[in-house]
N, C-alpha and C. Protein backbone atom coordinates (compact mmCIF):
# COMPACT_ATOMS: atom_id res chain seq x y z
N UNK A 1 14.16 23.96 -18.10
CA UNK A 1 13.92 23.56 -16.73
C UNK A 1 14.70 22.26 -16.47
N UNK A 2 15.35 22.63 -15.03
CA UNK A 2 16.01 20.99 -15.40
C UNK A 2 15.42 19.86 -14.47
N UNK A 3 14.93 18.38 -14.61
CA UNK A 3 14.08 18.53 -13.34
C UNK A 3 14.76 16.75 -12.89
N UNK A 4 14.85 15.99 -11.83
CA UNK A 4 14.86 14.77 -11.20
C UNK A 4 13.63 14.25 -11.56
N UNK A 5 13.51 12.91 -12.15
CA UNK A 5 12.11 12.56 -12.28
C UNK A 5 12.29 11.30 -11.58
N UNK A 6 11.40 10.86 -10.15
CA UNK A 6 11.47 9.96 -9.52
C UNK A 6 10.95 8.70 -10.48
N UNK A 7 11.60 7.29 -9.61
CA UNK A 7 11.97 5.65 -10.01
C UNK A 7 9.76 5.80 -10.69
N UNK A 8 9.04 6.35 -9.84
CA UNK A 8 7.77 6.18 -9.80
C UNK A 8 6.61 6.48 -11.09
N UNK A 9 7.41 7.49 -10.94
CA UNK A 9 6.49 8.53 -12.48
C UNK A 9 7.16 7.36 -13.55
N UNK A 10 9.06 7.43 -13.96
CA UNK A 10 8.79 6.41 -14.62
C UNK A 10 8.17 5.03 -15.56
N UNK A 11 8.28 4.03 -13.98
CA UNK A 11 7.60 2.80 -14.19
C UNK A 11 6.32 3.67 -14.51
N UNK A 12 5.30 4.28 -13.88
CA UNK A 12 4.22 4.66 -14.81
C UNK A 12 3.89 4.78 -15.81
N UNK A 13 5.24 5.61 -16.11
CA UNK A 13 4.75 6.26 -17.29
C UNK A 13 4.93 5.23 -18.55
N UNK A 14 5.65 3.91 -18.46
CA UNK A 14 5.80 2.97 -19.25
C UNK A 14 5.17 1.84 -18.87
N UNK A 15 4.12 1.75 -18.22
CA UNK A 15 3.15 1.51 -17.93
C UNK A 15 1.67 2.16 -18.35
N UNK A 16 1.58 3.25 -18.08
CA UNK A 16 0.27 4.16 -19.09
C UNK A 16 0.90 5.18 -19.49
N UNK A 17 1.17 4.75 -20.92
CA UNK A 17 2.11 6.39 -21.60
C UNK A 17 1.03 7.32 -21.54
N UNK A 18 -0.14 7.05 -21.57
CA UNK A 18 -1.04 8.13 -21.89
C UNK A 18 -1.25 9.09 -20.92
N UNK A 19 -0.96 9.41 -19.58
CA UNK A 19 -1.41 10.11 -18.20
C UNK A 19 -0.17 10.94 -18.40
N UNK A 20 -0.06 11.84 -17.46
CA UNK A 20 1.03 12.65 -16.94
C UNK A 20 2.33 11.84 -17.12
N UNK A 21 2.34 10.87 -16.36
CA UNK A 21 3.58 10.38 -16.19
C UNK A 21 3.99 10.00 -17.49
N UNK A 22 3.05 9.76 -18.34
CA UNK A 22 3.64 8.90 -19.70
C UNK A 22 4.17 10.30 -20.69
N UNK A 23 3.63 11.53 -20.07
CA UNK A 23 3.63 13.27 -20.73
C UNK A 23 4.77 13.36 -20.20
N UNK A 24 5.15 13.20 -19.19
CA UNK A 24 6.72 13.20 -18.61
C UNK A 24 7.81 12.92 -19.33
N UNK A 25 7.78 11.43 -19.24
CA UNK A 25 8.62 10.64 -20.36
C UNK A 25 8.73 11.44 -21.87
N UNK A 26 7.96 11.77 -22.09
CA UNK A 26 7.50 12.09 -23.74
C UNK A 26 8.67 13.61 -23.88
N UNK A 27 8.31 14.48 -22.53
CA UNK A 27 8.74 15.61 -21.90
C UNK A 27 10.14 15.23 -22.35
N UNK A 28 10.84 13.99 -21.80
CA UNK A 28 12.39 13.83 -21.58
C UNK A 28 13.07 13.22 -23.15
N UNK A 29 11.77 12.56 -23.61
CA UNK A 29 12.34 12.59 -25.00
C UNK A 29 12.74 13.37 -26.24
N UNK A 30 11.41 14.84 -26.09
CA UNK A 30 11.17 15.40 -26.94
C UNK A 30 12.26 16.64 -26.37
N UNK A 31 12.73 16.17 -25.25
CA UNK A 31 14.29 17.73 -24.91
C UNK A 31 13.61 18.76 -24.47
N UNK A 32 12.21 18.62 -23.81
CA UNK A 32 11.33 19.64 -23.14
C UNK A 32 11.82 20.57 -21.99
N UNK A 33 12.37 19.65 -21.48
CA UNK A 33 13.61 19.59 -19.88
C UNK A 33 14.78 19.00 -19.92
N UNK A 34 15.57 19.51 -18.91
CA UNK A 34 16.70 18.85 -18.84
C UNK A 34 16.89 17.72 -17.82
N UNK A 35 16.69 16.42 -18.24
CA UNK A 35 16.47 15.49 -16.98
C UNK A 35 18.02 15.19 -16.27
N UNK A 36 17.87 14.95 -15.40
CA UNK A 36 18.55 14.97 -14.15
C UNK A 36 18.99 13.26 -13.22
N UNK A 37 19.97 12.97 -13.50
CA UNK A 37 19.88 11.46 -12.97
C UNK A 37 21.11 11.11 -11.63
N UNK A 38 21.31 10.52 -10.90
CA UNK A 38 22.44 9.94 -10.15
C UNK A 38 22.85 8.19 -10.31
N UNK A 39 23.95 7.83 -10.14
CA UNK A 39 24.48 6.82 -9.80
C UNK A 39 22.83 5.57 -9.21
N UNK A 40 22.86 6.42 -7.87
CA UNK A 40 21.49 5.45 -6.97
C UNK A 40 20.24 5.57 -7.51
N UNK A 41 20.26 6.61 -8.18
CA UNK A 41 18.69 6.48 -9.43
C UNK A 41 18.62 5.75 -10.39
N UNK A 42 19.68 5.26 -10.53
CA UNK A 42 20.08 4.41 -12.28
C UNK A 42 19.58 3.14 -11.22
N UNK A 43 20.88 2.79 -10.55
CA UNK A 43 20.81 1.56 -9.79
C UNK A 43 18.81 1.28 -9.34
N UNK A 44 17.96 2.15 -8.66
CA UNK A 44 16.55 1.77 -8.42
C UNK A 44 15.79 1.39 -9.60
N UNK A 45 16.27 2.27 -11.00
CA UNK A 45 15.58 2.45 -11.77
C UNK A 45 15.63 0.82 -12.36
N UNK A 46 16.31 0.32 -12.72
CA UNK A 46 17.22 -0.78 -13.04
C UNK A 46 16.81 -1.86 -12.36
N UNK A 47 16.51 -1.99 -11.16
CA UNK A 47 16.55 -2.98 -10.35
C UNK A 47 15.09 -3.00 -10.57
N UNK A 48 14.54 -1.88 -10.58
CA UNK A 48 12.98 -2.46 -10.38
C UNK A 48 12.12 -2.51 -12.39
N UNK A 49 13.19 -1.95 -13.35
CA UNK A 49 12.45 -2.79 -14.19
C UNK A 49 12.97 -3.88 -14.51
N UNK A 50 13.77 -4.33 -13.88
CA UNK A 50 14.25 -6.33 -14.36
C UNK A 50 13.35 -6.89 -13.63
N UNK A 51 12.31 -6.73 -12.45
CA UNK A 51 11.39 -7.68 -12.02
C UNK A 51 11.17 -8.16 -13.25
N UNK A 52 10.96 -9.40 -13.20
CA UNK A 52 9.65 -10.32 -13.91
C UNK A 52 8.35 -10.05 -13.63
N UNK A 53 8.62 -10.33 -12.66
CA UNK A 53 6.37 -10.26 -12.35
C UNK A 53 5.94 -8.38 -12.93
N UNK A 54 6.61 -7.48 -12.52
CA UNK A 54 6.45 -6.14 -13.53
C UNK A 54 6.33 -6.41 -14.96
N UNK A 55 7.82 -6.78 -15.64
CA UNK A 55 7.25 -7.17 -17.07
C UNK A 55 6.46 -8.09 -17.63
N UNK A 56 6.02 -8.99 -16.79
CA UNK A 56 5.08 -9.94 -16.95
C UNK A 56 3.31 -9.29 -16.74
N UNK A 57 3.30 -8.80 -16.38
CA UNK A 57 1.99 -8.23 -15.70
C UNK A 57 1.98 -6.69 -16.28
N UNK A 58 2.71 -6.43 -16.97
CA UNK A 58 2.70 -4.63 -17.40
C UNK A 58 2.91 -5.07 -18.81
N UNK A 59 3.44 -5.93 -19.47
CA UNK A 59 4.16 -6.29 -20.79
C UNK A 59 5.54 -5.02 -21.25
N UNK A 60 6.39 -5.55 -20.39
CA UNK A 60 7.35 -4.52 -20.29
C UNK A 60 8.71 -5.43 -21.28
N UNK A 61 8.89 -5.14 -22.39
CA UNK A 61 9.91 -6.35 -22.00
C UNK A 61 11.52 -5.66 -22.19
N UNK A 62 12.29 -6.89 -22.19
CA UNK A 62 13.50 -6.04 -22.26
C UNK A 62 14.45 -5.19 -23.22
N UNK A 63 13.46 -4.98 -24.34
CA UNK A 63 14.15 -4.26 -25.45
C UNK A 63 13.37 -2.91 -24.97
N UNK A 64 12.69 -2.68 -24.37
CA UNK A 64 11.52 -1.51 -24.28
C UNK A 64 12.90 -1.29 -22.78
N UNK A 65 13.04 -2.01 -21.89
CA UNK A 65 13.98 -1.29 -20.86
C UNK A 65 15.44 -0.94 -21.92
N UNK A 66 15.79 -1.78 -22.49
CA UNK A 66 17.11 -1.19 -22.52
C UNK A 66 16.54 0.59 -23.30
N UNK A 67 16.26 0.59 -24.64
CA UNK A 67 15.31 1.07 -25.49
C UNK A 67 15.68 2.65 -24.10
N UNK A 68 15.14 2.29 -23.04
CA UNK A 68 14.89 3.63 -22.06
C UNK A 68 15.89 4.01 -21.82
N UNK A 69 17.01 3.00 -21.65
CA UNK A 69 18.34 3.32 -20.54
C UNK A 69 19.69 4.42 -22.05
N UNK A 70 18.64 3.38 -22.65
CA UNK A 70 19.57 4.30 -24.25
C UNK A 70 19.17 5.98 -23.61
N UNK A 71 17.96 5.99 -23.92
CA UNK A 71 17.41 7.17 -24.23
C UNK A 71 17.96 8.36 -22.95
N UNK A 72 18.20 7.23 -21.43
CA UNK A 72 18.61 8.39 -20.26
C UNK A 72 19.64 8.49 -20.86
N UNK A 73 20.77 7.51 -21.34
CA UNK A 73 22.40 7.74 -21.76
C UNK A 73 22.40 9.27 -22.83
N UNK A 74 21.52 9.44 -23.70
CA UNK A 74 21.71 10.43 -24.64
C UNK A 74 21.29 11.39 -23.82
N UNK A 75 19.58 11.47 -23.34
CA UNK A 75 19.55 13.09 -22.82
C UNK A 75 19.75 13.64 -21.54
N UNK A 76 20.08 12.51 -20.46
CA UNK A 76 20.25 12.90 -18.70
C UNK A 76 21.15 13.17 -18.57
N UNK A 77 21.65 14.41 -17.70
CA UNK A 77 22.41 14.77 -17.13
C UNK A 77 23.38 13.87 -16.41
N UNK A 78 24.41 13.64 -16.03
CA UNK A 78 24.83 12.21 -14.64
C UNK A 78 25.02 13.54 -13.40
N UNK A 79 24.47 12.98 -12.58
CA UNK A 79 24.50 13.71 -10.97
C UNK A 79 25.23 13.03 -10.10
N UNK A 80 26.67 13.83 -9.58
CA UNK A 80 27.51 12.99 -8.96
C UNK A 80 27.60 12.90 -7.44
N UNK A 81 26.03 13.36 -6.08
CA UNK A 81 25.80 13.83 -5.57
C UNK A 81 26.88 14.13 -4.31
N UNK A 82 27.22 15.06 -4.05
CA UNK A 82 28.13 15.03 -2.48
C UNK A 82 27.62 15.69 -1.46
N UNK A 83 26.45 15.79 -1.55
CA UNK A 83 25.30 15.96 -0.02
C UNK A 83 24.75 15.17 0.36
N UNK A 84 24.49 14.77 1.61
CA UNK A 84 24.18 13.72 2.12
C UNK A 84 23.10 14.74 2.65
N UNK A 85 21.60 14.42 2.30
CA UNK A 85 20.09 14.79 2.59
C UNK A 85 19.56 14.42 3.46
N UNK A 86 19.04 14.03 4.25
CA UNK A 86 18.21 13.35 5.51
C UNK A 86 16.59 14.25 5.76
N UNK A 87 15.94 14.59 4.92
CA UNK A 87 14.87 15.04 5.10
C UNK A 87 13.51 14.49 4.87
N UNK A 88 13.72 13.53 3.81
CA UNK A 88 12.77 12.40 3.10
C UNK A 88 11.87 11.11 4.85
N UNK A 89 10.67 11.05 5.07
CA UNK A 89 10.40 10.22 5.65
C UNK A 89 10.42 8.77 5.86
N UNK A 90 10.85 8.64 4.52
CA UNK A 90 11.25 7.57 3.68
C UNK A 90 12.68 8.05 3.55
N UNK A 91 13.86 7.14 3.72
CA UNK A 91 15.22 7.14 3.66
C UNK A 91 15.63 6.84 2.07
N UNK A 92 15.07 6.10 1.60
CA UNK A 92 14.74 5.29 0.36
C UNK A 92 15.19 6.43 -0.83
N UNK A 93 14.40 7.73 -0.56
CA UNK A 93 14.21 8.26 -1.31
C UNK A 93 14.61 10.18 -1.60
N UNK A 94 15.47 9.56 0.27
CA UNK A 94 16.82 11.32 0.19
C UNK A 94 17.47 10.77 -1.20
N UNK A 95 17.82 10.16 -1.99
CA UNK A 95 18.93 10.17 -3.13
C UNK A 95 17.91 10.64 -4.25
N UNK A 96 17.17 11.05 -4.14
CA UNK A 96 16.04 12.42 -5.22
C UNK A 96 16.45 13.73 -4.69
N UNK A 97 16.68 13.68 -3.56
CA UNK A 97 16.66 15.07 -3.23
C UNK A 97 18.00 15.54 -3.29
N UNK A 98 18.78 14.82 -3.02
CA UNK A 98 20.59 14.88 -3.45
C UNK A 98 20.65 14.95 -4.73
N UNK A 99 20.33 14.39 -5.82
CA UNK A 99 20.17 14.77 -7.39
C UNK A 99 19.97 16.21 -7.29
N UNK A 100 19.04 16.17 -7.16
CA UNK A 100 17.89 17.46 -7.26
C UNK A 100 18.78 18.94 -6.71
N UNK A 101 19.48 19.05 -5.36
CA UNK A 101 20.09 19.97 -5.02
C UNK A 101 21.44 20.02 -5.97
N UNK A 102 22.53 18.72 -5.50
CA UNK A 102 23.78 18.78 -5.94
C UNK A 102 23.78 19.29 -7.77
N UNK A 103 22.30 18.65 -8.23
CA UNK A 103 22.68 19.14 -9.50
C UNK A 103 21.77 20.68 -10.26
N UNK A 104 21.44 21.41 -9.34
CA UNK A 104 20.65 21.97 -9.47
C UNK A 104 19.46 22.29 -10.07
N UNK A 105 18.62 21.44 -10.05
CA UNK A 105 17.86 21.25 -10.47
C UNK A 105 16.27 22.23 -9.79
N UNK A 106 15.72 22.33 -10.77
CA UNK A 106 14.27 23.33 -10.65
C UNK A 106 13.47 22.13 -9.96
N UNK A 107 12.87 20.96 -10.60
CA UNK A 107 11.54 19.89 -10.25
C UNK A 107 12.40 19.08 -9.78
N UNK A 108 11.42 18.21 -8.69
CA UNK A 108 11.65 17.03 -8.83
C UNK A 108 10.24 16.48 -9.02
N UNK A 109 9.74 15.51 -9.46
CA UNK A 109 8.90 15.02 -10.57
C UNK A 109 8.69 13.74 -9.75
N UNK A 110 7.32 13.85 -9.13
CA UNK A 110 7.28 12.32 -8.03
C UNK A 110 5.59 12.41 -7.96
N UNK A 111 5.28 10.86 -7.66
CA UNK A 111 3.86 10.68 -6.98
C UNK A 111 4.32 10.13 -5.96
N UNK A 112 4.87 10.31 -5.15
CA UNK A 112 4.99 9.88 -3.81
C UNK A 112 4.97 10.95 -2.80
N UNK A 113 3.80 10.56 -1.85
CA UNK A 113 3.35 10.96 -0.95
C UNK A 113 4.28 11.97 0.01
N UNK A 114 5.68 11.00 0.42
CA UNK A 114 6.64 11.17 1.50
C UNK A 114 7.67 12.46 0.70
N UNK A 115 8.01 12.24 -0.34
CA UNK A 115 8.48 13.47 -1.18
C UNK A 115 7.75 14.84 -1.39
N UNK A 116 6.05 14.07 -1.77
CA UNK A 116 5.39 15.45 -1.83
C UNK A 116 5.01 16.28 -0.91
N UNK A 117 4.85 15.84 0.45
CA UNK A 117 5.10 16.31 1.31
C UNK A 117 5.91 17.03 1.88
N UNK A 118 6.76 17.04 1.64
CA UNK A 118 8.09 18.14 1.82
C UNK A 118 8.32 19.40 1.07
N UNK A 119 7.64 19.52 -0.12
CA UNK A 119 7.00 20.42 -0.87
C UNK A 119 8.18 21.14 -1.63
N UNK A 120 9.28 21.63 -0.73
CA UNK A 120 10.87 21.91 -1.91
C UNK A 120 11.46 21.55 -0.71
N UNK A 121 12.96 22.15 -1.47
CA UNK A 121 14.38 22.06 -0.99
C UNK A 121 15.23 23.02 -1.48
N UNK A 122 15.84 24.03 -0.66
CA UNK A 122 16.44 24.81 -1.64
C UNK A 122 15.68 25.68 -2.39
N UNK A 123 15.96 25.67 -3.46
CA UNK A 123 15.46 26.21 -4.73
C UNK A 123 14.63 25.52 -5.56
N UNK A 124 14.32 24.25 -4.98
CA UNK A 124 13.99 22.72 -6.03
C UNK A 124 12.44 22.27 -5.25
N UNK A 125 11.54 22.87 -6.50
CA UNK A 125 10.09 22.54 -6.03
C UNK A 125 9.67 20.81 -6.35
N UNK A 126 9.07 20.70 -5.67
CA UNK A 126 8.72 19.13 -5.80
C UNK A 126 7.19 18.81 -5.80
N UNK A 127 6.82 18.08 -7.25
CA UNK A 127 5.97 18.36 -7.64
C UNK A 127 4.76 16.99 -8.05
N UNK A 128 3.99 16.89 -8.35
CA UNK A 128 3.43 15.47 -8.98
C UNK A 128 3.14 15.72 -10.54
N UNK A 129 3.67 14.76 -11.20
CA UNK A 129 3.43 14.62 -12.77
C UNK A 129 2.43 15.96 -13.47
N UNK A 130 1.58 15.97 -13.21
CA UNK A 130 0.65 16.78 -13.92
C UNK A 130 0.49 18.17 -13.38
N UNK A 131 1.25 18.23 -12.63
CA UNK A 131 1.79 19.93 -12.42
C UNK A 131 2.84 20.17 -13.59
N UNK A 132 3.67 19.00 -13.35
CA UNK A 132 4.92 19.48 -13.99
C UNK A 132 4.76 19.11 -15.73
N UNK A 133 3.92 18.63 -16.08
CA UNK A 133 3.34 18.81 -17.25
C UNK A 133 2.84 19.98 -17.84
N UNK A 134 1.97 20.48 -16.38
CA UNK A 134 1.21 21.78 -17.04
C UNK A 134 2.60 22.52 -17.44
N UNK A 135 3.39 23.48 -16.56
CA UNK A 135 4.16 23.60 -16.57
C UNK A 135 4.94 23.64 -18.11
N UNK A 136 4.68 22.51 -18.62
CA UNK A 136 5.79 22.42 -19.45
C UNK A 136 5.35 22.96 -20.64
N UNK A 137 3.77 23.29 -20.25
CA UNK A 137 3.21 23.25 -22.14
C UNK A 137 3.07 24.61 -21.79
C-alpha cells in the first residue's frame, strides 16, 4: 500500500509512539507501506520539529529528528508533485493531496479534521491513523 502520512500523525507519533500514530511510524519503519513524501512535506515536517518549545516540552531532541529524516531518506518515496490541488479547506494542506495523487498513492494518513473531511481524491482514500493501522495488520 503506498500511503502520504500527514506533518500531524508524525509529530504524534514521536510524541506517543504507543497510539496509532506511533503504529504508523513503526508501519514506515518495519516496510509495512510504501511511504510517500514531497519537497513541501519535508520542508513542514522540518520546520515544525526544530521548534524548541516542541522539543522542549515533548523531549524531542535533535538526534531523535535527524535519526527520522535518516529513516524518510532510506524508505520514502520523493514526490515531485505537478498538480496544483485546491480542494483542502485549509490551503496549508492541498500539498498532501498533490503527494497523494501525483504519486499515486492508496492513503493519505491524517488527524486533521479539514483533510478528513474530504474523505478521497481520485483513487486516494483519506483516512485517520487507526483505520490505517487496522488496515495494515
Amino acid at each position: 500500500m503506498r500511503a502520504v502520512v500527514d506533518t500531524n500523525v508524525v509529530v504524534s507519533g514521536l510524541i506517543r509512539p504507543l497510539g496509532p500514530p506511533g503504529q504508523t511510524l513503526r508501519g514506515l519503519r518495519d516496510r509495512q507501506f510504501e511511504p510517500l513524501v514531497s519537497p513541501p512535506i519535508l520542508e513542514e515536517l522540518a520546520a515544525i520539529l526544530a521548534r524548541p518549545w516542541l522539543q522542549q516540552k515533548y523531549g524531542i531532541d535533535e538526534h531523535e529528528v535527524r535519526d527520522f529524516f535518516r529513516l524518510l531518506a532510506l524508505r520514502c518515496e520523493l514526490v515531485e508533485p505537478t498538480s496544483e490541488i485546491r480542494r483542502c479547506r485549509d490551503p496549508h494542506d492541498d500539498k498532501f493531496l498533490e503527494a497523494a495523487v501525483d504519486g499515486r498513492a492508496d492513503r493519505i494518513v491524517t488527524g486533521d479534521a479539514d483533510l478528513l473531511a474530504i474523505g478521497s481524491i481520485e483513487d486516494v482514500q483519506i483516512v485517520d491513523p487507526a483505520r490505517f493501522v487496522g488496515e495494515l495488520e
